[in-house]
C-alpha atoms as a PDB file:
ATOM      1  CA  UNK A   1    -191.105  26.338  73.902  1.00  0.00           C
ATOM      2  CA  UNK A   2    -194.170  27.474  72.201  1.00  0.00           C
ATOM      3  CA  UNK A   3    -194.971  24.766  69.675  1.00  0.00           C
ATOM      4  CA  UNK A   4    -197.137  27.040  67.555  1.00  0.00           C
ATOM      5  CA  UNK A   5    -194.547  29.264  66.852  1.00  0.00           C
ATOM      6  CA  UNK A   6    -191.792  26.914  66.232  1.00  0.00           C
ATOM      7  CA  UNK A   7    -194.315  24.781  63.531  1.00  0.00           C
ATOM      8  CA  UNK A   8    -195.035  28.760  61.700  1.00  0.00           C
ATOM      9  CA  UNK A   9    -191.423  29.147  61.451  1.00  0.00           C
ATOM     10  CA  UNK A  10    -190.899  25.521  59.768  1.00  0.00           C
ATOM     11  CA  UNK A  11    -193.652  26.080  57.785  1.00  0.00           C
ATOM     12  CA  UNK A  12    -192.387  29.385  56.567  1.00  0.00           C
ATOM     13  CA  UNK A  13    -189.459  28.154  55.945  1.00  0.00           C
ATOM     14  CA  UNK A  14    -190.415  25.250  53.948  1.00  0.00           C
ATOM     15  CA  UNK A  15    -188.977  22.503  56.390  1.00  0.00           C
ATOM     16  CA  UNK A  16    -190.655  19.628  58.153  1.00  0.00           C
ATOM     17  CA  UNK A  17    -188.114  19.688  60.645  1.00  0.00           C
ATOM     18  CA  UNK A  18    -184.532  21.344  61.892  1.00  0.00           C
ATOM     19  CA  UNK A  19    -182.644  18.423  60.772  1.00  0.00           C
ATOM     20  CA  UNK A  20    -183.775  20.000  57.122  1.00  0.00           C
ATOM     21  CA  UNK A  21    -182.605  23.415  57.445  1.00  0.00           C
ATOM     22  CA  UNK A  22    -180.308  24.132  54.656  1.00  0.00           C
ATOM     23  CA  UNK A  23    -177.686  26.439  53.539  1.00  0.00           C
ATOM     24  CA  UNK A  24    -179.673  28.486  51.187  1.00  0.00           C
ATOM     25  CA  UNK A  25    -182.788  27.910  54.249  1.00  0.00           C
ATOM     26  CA  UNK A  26    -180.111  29.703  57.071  1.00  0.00           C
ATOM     27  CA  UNK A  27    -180.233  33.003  55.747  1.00  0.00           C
ATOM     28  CA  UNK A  28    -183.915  33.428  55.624  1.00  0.00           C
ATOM     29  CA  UNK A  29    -184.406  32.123  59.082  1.00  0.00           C
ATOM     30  CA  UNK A  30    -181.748  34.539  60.523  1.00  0.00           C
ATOM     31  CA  UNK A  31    -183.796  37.169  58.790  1.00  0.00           C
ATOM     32  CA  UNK A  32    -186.870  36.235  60.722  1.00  0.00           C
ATOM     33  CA  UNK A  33    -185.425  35.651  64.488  1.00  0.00           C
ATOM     34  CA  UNK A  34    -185.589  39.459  64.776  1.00  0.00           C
ATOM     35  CA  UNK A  35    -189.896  38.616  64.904  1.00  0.00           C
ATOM     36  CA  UNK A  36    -189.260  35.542  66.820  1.00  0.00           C
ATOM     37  CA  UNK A  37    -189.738  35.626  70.535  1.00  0.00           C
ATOM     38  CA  UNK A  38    -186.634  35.187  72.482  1.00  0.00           C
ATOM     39  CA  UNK A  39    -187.674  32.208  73.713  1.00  0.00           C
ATOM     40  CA  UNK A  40    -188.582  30.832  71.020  1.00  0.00           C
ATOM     41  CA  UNK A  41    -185.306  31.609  69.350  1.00  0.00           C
ATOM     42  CA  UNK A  42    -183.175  30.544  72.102  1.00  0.00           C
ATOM     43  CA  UNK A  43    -184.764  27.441  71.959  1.00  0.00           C
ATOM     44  CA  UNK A  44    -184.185  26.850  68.197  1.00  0.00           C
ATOM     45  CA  UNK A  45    -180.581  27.536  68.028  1.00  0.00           C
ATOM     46  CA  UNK A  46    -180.779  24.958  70.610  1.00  0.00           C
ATOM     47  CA  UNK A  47    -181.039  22.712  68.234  1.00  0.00           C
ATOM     48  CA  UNK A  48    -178.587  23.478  66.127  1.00  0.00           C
ATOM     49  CA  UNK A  49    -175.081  21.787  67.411  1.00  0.00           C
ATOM     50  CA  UNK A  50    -173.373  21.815  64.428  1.00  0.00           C
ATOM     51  CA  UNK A  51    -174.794  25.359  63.414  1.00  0.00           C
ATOM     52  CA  UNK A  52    -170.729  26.201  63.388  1.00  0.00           C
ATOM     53  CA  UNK A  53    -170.630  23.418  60.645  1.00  0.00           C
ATOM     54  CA  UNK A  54    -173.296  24.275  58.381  1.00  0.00           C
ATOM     55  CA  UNK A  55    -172.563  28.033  58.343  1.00  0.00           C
ATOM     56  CA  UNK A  56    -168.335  27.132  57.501  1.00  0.00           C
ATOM     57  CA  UNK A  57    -170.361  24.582  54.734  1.00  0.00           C
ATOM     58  CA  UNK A  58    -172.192  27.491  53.237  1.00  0.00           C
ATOM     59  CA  UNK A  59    -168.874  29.745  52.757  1.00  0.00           C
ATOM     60  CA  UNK A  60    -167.265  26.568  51.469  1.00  0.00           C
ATOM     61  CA  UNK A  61    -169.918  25.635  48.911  1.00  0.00           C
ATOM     62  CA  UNK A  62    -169.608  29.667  47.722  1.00  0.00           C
ATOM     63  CA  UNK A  63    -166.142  29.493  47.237  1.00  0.00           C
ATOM     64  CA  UNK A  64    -165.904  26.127  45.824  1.00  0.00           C
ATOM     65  CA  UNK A  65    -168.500  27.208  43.097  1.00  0.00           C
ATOM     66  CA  UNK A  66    -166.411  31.458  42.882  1.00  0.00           C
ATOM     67  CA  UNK A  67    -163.224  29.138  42.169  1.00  0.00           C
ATOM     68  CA  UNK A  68    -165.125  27.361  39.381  1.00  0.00           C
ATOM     69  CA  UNK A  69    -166.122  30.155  38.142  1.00  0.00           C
ATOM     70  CA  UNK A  70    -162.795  31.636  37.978  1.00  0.00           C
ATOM     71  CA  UNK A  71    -161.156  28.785  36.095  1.00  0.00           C
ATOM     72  CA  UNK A  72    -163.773  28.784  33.659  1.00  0.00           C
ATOM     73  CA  UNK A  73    -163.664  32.662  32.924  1.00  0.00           C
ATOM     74  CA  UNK A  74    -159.641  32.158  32.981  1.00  0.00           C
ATOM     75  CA  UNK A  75    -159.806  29.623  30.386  1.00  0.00           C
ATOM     76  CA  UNK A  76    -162.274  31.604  28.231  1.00  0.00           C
ATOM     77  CA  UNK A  77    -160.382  34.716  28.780  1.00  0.00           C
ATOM     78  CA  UNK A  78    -157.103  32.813  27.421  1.00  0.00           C
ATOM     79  CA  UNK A  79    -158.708  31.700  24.550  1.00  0.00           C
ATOM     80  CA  UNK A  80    -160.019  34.982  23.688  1.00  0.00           C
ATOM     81  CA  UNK A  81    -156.793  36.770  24.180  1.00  0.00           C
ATOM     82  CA  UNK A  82    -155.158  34.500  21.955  1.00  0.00           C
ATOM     83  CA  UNK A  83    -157.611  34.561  19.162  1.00  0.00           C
ATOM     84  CA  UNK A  84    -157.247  38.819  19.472  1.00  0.00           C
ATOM     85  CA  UNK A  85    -153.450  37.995  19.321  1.00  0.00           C
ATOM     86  CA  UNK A  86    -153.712  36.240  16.312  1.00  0.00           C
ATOM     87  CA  UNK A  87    -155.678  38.257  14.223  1.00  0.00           C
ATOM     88  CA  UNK A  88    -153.610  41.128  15.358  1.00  0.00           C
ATOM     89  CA  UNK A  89    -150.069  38.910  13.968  1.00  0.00           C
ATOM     90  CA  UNK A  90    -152.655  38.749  10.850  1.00  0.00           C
ATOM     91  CA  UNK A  91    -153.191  42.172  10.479  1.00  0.00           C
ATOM     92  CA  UNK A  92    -149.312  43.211  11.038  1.00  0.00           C
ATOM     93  CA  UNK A  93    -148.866  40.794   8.337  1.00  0.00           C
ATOM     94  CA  UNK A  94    -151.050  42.661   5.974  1.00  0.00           C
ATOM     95  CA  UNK A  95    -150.131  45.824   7.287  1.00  0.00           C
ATOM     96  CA  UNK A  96    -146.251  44.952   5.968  1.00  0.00           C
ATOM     97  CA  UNK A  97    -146.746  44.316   2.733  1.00  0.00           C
ATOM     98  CA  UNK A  98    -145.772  47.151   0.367  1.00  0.00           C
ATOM     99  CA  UNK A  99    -148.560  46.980  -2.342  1.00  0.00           C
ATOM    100  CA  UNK A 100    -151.155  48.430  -0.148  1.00  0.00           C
ATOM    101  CA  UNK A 101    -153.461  50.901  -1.202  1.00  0.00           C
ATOM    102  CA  UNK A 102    -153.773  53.981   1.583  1.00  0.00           C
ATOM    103  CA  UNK A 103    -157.438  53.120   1.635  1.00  0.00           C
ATOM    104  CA  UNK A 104    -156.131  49.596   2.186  1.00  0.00           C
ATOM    105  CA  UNK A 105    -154.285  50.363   5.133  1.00  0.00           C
ATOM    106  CA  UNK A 106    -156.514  52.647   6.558  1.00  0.00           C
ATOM    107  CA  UNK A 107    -159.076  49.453   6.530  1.00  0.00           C
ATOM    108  CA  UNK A 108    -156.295  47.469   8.309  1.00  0.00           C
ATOM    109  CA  UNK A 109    -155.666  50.109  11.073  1.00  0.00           C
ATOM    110  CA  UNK A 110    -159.106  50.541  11.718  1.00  0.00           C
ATOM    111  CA  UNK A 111    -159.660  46.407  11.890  1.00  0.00           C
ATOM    112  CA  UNK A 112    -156.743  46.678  14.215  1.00  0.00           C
ATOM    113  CA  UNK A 113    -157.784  49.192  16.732  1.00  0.00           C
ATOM    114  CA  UNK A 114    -161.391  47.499  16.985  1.00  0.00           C
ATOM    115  CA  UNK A 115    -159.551  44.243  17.738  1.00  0.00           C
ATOM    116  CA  UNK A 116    -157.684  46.586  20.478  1.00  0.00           C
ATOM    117  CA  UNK A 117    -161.081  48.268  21.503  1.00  0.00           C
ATOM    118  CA  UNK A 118    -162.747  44.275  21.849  1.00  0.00           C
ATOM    119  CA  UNK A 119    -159.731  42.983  24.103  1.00  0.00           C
ATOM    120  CA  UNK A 120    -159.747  45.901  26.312  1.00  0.00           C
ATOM    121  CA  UNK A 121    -163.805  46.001  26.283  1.00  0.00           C
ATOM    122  CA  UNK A 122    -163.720  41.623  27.204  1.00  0.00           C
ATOM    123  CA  UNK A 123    -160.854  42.734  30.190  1.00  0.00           C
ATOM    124  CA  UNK A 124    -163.275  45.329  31.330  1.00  0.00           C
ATOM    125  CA  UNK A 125    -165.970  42.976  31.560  1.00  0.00           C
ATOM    126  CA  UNK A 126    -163.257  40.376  33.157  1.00  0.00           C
ATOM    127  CA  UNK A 127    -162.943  42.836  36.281  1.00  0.00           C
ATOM    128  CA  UNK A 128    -166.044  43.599  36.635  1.00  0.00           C
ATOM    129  CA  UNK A 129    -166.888  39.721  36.710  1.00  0.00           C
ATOM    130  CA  UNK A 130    -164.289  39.357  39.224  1.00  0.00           C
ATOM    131  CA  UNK A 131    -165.505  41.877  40.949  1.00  0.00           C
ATOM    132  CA  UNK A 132    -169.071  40.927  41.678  1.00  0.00           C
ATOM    133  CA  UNK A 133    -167.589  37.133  41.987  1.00  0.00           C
ATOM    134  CA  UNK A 134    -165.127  38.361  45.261  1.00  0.00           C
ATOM    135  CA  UNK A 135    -168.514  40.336  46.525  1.00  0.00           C
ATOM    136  CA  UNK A 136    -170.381  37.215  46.529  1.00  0.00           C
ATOM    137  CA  UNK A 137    -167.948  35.336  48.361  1.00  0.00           C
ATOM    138  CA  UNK A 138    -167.657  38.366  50.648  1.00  0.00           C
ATOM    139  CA  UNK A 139    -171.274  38.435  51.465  1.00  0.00           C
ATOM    140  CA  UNK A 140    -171.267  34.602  52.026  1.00  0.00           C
ATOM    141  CA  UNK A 141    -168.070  34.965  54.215  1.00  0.00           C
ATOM    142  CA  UNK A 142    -169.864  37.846  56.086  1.00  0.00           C
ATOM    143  CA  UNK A 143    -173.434  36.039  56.359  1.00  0.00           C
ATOM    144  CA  UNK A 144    -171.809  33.458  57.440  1.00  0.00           C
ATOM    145  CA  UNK A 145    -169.917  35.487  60.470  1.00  0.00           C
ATOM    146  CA  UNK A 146    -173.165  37.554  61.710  1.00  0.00           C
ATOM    147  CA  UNK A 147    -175.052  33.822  61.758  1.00  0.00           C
ATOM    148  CA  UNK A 148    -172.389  32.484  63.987  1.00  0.00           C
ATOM    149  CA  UNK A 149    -172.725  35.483  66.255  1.00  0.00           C
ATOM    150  CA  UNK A 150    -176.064  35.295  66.298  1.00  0.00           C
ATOM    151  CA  UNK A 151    -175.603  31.830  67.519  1.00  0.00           C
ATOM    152  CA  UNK A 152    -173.076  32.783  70.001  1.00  0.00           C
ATOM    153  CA  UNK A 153    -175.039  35.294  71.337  1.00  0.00           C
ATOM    154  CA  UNK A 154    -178.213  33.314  71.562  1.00  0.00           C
ATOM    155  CA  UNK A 155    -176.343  30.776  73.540  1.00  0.00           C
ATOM    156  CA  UNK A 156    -174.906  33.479  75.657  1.00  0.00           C
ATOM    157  CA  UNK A 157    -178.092  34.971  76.520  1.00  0.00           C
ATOM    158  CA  UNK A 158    -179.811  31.043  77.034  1.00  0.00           C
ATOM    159  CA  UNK A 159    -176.691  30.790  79.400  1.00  0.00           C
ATOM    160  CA  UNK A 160    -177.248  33.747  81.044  1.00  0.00           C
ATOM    161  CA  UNK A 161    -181.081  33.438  81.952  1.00  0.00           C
ATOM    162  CA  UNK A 162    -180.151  29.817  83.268  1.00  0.00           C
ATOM    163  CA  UNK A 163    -177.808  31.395  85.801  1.00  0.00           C
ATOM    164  CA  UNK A 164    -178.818  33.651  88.299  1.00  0.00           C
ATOM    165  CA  UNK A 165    -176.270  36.902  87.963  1.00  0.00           C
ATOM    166  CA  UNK A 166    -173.515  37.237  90.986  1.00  0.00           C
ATOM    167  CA  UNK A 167    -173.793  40.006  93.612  1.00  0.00           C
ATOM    168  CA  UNK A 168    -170.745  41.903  94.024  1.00  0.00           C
ATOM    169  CA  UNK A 169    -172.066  43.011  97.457  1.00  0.00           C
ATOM    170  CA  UNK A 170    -171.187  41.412 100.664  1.00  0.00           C
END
C-alpha cells in the first residue's frame, strides 16, 4: 500500500491513526474513497474489522440522541398544551358570566381564538420538528447502509483480485 497516500488521507481526516477514526470521521472518509486509488482503499477497509460495529454505533448514537429529543419536546409539548387548556377553562369562565359588556366579550373571544391560533401554530412546529428529527435518523440509518456496502464491496473486490477468476471452458 502506498504509504503516502494512506498518511494524506489521515491527515485529512484529522487522525493519527485508523484505530481513531470516528463516527462523525466515517462519513467524510467515505466521501473521499471515490479519489482514493483502489488499492489504496482496499487496503484501508482492511483495517477496519469491526467497520460493521462502528457504522451500527453511529445509527445507535443518532437514535439514542432523536429519542431524547423526542421526550424532551413531548414533555414541553404537554406542558404547553396544558397551560393553553387552562387559560382556555379561564376564558370560558369569563365568557359565562352574565355582566359582560359586548365589547367585553368580544375581548374574550378574540383572547380565545389567539390561544387556539398559538396551540395549533406550537403543533405545527411539533411536526415539523418531528419531521426533520425522523430525516435525521433516516439519513444516519441510510449513511450507515451505503458505508457497509461500501465495505462489502471493497472486500468483495480485495477478494476477487486475490483469486484468479474460473474458466468455464474445458
Amino acid at each position: 500500500m502506498d504509504n503516502e497516500n494512506e498518511a494524506k488521507i489521515k491527515r485529512a481526516l484529522g487522525i493519527p491513526s485508523w484505530r481513531h477514526l470516528s463516527k462523525d470521521k466515517v462519513v467524510k472518509f467515505v466521501a473521499m474513497m471515490p479519489d482514493m486509488g483502489t488499492e489504496v482503499r482496499l487496503k484501508i477497509v482492511e483495517q477496519f474489522p469491526a467497520f460493521k460495529d462502528l457504522a451500527k454505533n453511529s445509527v445507535d448514537s443518532v437514535k439514542k440522541a432523536h429519542k431524547s429529543t423526542l421526550s424532551a419536546n413531548e414533555k414541553s409539548q404537554e406542558h404547553f398544551h396544558q397551560a393553553s387548556q387552562q387559560h382556555r377553562d379561564s376564558l370560558k369562565e369569563d365568557l359565562s358570566k352574565d355582566d359582560l359588556s359586548w365589547e367585553q366579550r368580544q375581548f374574550l373571544h378574540e383572547l380565545f381564538q389567539q390561544n387556539v391560533d398559538q396551540e395549533f401554530q406550537k403543533d405545527s412546529e411539533t411536526k415539523q420538528f418531528l419531521e426533520r428529527g425522523l430525516r435525521t435518523v433516516a439519513v444516519s440509518a441510510g449513511a450507515a447502509i451505503a458505508l457497509g456496502a461500501v465495505f462489502v464491496g471493497a472486500r468483495i473486490m480485495g477478494e476477487s483480485k486475490d483469486s484468479p477468476e474460473e474458466s468455464l471452458e474445458p
